[in-house]
PDB file of N, CA and C in Angstrom:
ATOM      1  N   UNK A   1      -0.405 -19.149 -15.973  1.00  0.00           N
ATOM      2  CA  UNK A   1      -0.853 -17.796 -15.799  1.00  0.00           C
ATOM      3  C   UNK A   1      -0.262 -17.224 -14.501  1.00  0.00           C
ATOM      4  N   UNK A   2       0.512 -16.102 -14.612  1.00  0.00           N
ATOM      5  CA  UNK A   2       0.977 -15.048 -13.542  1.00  0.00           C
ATOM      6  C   UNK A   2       0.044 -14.434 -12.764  1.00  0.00           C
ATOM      7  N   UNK A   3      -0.160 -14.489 -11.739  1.00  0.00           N
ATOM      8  CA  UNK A   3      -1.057 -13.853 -10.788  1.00  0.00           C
ATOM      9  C   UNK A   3      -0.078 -12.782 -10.046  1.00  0.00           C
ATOM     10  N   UNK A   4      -1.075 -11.457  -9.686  1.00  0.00           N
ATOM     11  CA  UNK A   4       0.276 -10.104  -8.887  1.00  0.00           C
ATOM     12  C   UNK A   4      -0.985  -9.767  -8.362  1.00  0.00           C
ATOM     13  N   UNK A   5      -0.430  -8.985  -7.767  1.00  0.00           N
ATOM     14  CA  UNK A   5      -1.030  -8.066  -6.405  1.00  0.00           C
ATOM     15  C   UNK A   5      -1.327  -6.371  -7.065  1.00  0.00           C
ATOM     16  N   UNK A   6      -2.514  -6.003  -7.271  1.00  0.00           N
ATOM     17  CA  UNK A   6      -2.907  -5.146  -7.562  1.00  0.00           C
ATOM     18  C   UNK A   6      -3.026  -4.235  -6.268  1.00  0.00           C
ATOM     19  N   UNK A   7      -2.922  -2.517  -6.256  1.00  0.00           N
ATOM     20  CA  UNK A   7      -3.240  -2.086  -5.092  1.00  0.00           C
ATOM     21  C   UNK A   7      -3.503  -0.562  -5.724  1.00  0.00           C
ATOM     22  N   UNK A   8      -4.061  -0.050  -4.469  1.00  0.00           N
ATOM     23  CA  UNK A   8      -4.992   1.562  -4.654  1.00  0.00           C
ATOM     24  C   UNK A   8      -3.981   2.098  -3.785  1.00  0.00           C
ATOM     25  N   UNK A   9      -2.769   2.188  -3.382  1.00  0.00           N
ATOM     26  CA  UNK A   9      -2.214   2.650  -2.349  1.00  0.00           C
ATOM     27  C   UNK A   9      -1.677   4.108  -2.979  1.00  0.00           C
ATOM     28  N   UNK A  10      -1.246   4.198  -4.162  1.00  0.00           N
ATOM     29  CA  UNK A  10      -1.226   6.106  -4.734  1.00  0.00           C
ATOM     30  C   UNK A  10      -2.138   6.838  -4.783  1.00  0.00           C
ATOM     31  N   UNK A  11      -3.283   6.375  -5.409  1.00  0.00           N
ATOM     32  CA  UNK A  11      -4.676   6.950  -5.145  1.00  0.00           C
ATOM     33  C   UNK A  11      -4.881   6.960  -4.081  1.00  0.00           C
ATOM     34  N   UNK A  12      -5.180   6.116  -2.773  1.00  0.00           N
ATOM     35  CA  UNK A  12      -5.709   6.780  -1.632  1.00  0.00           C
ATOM     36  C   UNK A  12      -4.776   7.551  -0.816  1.00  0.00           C
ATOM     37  N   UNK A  13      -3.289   7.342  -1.385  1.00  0.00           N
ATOM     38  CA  UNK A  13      -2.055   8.498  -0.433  1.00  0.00           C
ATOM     39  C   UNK A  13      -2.407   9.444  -0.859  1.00  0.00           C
ATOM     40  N   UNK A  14      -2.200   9.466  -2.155  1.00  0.00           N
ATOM     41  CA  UNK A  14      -2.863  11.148  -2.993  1.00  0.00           C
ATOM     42  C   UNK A  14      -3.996  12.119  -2.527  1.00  0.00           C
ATOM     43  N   UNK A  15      -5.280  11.245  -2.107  1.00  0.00           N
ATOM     44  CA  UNK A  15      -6.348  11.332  -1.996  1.00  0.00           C
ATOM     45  C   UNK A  15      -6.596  12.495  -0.730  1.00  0.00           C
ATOM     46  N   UNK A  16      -5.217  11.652   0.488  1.00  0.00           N
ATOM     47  CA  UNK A  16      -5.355  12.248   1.130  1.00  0.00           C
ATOM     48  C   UNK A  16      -4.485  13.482   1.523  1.00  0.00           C
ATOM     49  N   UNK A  17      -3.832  13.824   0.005  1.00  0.00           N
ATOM     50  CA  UNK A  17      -2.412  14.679   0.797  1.00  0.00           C
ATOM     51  C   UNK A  17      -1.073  14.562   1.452  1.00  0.00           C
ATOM     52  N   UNK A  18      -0.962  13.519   1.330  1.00  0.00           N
ATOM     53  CA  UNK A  18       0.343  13.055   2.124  1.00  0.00           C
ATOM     54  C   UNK A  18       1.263  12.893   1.353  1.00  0.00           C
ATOM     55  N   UNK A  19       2.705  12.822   1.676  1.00  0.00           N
ATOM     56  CA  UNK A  19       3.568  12.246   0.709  1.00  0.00           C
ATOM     57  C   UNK A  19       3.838  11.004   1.109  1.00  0.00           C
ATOM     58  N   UNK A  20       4.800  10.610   0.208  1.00  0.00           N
ATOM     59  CA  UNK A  20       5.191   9.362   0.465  1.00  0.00           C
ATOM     60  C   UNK A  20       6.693   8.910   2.089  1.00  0.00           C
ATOM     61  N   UNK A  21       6.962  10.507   2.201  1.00  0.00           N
ATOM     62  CA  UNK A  21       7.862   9.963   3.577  1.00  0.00           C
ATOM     63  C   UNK A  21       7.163   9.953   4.870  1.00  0.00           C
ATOM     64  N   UNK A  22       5.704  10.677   4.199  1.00  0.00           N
ATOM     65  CA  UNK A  22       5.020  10.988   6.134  1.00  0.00           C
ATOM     66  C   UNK A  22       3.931   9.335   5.955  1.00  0.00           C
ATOM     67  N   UNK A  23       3.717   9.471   4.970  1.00  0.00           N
ATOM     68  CA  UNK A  23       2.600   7.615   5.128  1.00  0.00           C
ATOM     69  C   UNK A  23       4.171   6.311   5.118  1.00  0.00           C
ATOM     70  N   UNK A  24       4.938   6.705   4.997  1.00  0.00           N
ATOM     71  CA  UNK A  24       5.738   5.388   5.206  1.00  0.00           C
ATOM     72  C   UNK A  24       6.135   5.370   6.654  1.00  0.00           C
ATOM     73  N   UNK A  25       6.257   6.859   7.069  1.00  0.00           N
ATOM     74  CA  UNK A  25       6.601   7.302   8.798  1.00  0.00           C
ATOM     75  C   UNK A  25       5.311   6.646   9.598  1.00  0.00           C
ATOM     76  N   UNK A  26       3.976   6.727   8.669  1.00  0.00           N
ATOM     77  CA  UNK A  26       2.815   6.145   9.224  1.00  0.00           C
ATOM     78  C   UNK A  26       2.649   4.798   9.724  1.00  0.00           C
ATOM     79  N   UNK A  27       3.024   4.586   8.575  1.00  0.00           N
ATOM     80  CA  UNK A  27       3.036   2.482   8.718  1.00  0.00           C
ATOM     81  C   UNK A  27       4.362   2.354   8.985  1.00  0.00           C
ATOM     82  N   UNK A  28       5.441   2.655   9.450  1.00  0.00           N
ATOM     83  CA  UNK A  28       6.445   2.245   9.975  1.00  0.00           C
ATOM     84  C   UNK A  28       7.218   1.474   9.050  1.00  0.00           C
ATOM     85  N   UNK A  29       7.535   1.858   7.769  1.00  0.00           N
ATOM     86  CA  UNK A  29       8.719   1.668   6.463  1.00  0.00           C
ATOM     87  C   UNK A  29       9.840   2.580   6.073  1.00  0.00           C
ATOM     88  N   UNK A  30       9.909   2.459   5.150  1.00  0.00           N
ATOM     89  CA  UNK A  30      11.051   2.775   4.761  1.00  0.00           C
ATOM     90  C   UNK A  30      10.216   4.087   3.196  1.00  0.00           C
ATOM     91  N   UNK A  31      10.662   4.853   2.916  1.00  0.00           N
ATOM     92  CA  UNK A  31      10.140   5.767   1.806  1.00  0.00           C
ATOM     93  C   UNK A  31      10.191   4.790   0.060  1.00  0.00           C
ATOM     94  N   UNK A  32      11.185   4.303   0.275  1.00  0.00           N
ATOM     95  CA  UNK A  32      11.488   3.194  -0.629  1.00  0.00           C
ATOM     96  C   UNK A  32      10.428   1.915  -0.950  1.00  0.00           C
ATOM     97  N   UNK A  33      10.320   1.280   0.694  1.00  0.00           N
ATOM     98  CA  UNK A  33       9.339   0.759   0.746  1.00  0.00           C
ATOM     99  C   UNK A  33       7.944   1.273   0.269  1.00  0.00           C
ATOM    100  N   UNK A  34       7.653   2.111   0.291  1.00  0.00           N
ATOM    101  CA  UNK A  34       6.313   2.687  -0.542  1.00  0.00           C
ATOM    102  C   UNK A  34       6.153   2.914  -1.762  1.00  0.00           C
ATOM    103  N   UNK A  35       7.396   3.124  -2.228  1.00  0.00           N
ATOM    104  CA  UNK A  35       8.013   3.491  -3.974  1.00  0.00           C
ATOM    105  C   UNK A  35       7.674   1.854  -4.275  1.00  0.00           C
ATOM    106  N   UNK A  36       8.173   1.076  -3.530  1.00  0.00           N
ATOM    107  CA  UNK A  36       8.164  -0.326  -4.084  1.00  0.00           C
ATOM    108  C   UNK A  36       6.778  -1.031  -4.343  1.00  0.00           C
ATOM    109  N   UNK A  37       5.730  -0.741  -2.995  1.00  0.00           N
ATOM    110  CA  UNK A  37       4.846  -0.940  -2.976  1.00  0.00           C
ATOM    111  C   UNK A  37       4.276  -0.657  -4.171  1.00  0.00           C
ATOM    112  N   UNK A  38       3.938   0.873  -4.098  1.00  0.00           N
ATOM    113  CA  UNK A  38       3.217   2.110  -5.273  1.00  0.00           C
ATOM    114  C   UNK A  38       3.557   1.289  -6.584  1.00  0.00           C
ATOM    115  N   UNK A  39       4.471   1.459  -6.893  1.00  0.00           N
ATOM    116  CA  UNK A  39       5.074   0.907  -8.323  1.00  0.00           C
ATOM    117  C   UNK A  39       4.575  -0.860  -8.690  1.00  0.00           C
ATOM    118  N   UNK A  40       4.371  -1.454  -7.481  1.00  0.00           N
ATOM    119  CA  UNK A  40       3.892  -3.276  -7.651  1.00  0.00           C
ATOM    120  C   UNK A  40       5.063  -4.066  -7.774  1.00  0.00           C
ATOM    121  N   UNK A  41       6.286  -3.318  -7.206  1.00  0.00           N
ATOM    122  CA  UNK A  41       7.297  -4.087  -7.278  1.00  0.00           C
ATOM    123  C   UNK A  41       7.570  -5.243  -6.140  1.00  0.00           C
ATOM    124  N   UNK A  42       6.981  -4.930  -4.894  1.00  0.00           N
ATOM    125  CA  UNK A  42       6.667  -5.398  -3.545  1.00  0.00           C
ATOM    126  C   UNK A  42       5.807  -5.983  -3.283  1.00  0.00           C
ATOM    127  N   UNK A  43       5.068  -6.940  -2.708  1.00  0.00           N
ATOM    128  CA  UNK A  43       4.081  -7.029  -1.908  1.00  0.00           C
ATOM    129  C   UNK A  43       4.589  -7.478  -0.410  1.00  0.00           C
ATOM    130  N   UNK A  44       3.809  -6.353  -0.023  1.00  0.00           N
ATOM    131  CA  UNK A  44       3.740  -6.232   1.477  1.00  0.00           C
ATOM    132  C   UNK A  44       3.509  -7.244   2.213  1.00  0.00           C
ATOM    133  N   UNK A  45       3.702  -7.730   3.587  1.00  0.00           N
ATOM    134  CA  UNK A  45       3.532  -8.812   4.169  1.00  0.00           C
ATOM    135  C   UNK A  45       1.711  -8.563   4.247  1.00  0.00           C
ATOM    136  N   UNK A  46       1.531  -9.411   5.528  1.00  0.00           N
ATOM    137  CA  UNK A  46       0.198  -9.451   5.733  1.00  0.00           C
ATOM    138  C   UNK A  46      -0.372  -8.109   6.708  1.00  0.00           C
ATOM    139  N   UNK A  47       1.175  -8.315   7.757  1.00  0.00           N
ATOM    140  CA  UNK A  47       1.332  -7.295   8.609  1.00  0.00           C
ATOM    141  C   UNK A  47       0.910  -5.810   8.102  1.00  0.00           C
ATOM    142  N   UNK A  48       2.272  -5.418   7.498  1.00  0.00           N
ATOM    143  CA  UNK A  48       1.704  -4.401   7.116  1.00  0.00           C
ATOM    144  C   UNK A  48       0.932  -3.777   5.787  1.00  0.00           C
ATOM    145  N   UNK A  49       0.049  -5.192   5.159  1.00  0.00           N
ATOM    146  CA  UNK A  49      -0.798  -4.700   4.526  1.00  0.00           C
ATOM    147  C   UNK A  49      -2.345  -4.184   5.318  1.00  0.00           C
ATOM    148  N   UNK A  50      -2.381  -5.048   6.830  1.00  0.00           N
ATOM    149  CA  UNK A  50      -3.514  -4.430   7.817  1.00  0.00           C
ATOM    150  C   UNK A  50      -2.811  -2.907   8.462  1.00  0.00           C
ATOM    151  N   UNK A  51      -1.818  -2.683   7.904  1.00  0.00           N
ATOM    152  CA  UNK A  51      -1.355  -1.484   8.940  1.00  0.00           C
ATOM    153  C   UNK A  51      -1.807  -0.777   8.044  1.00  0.00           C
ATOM    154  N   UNK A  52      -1.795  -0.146   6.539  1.00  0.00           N
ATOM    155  CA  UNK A  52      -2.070   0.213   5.238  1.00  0.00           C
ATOM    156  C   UNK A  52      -3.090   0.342   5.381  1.00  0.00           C
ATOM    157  N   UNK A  53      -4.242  -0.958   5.709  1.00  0.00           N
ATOM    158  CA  UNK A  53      -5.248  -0.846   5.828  1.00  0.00           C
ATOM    159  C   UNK A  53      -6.486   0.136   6.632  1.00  0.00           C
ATOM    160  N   UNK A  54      -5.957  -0.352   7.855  1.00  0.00           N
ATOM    161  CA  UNK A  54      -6.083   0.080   9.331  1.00  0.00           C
ATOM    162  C   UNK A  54      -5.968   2.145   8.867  1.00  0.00           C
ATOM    163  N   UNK A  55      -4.609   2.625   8.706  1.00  0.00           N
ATOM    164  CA  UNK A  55      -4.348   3.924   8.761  1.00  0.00           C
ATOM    165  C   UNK A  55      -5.255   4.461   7.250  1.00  0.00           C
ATOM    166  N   UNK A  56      -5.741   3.395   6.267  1.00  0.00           N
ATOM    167  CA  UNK A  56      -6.818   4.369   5.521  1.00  0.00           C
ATOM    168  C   UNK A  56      -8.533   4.406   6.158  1.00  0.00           C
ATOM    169  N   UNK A  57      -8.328   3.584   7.041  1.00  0.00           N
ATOM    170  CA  UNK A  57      -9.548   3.487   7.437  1.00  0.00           C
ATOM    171  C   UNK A  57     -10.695   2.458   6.064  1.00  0.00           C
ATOM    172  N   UNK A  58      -9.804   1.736   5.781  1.00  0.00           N
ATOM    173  CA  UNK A  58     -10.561   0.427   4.594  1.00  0.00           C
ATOM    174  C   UNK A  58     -10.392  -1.001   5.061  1.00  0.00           C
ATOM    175  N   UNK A  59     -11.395  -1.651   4.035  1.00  0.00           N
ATOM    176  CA  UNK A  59     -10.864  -3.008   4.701  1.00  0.00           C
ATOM    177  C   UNK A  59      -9.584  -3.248   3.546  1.00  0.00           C
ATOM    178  N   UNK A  60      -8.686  -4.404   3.876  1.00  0.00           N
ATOM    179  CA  UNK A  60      -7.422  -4.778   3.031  1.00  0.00           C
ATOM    180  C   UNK A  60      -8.153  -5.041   1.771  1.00  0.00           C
ATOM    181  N   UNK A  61      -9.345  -5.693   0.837  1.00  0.00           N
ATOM    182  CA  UNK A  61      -9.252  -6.142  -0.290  1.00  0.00           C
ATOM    183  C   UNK A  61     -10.543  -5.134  -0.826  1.00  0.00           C
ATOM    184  N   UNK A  62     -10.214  -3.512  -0.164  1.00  0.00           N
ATOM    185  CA  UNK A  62     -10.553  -2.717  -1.135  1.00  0.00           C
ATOM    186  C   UNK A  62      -9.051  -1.631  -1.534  1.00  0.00           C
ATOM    187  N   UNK A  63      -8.011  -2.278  -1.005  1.00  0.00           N
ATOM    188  CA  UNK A  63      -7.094  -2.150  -1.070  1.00  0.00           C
ATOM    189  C   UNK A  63      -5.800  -2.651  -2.183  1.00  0.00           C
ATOM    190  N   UNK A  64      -5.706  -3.995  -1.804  1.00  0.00           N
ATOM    191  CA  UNK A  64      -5.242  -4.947  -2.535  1.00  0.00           C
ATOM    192  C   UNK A  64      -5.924  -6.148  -3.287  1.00  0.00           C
ATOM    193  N   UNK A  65      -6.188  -6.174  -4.416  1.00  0.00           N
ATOM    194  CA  UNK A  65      -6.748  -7.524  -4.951  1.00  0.00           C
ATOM    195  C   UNK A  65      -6.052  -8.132  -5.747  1.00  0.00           C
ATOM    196  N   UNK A  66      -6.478  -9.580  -6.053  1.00  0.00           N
ATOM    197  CA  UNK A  66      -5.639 -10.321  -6.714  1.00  0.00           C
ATOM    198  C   UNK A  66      -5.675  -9.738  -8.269  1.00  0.00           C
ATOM    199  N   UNK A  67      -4.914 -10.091  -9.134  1.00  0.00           N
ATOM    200  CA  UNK A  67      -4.983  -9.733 -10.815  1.00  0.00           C
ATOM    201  C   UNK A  67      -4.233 -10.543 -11.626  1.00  0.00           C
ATOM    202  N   UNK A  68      -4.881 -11.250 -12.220  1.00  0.00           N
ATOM    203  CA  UNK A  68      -4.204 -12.479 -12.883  1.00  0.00           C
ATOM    204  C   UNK A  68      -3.991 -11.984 -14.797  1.00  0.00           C
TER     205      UNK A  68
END
């Protein structure tokens, strides 16, 4: 069984209005990098999944959870 990384990161960018070049300017990526993220093509280090975290004001695993 395949296990991936599920995440809320379009919904809460959305949520708040932003696009995707000013929240990647946020957490310090790349615009791509967020496309990659968004889409589940990526998973983020640990680093900047607390930076993600941190700038929504959530903890990380209402963020990211596992999904098998």
């Amino acid at each position: 069984m395949e296990e991936y990384i599920n995440n809320t990161v379009p919904v809460l960018r959305k949520e708040k209005n932003i696009t995707q070049e000013e929240f990647a300017d946020a957490v310090g990526v790349s615009r791509q990098t967020v496309i990659a993220i968004e889409k589940g093509n990526y998973t983020p280090s640990l680093l900047l999944g607390l930076k993600i975290a941190k700038y929504f004001k959530k903890p990380i695993d209402e963020i990211f959870s596992l999904k098998s």
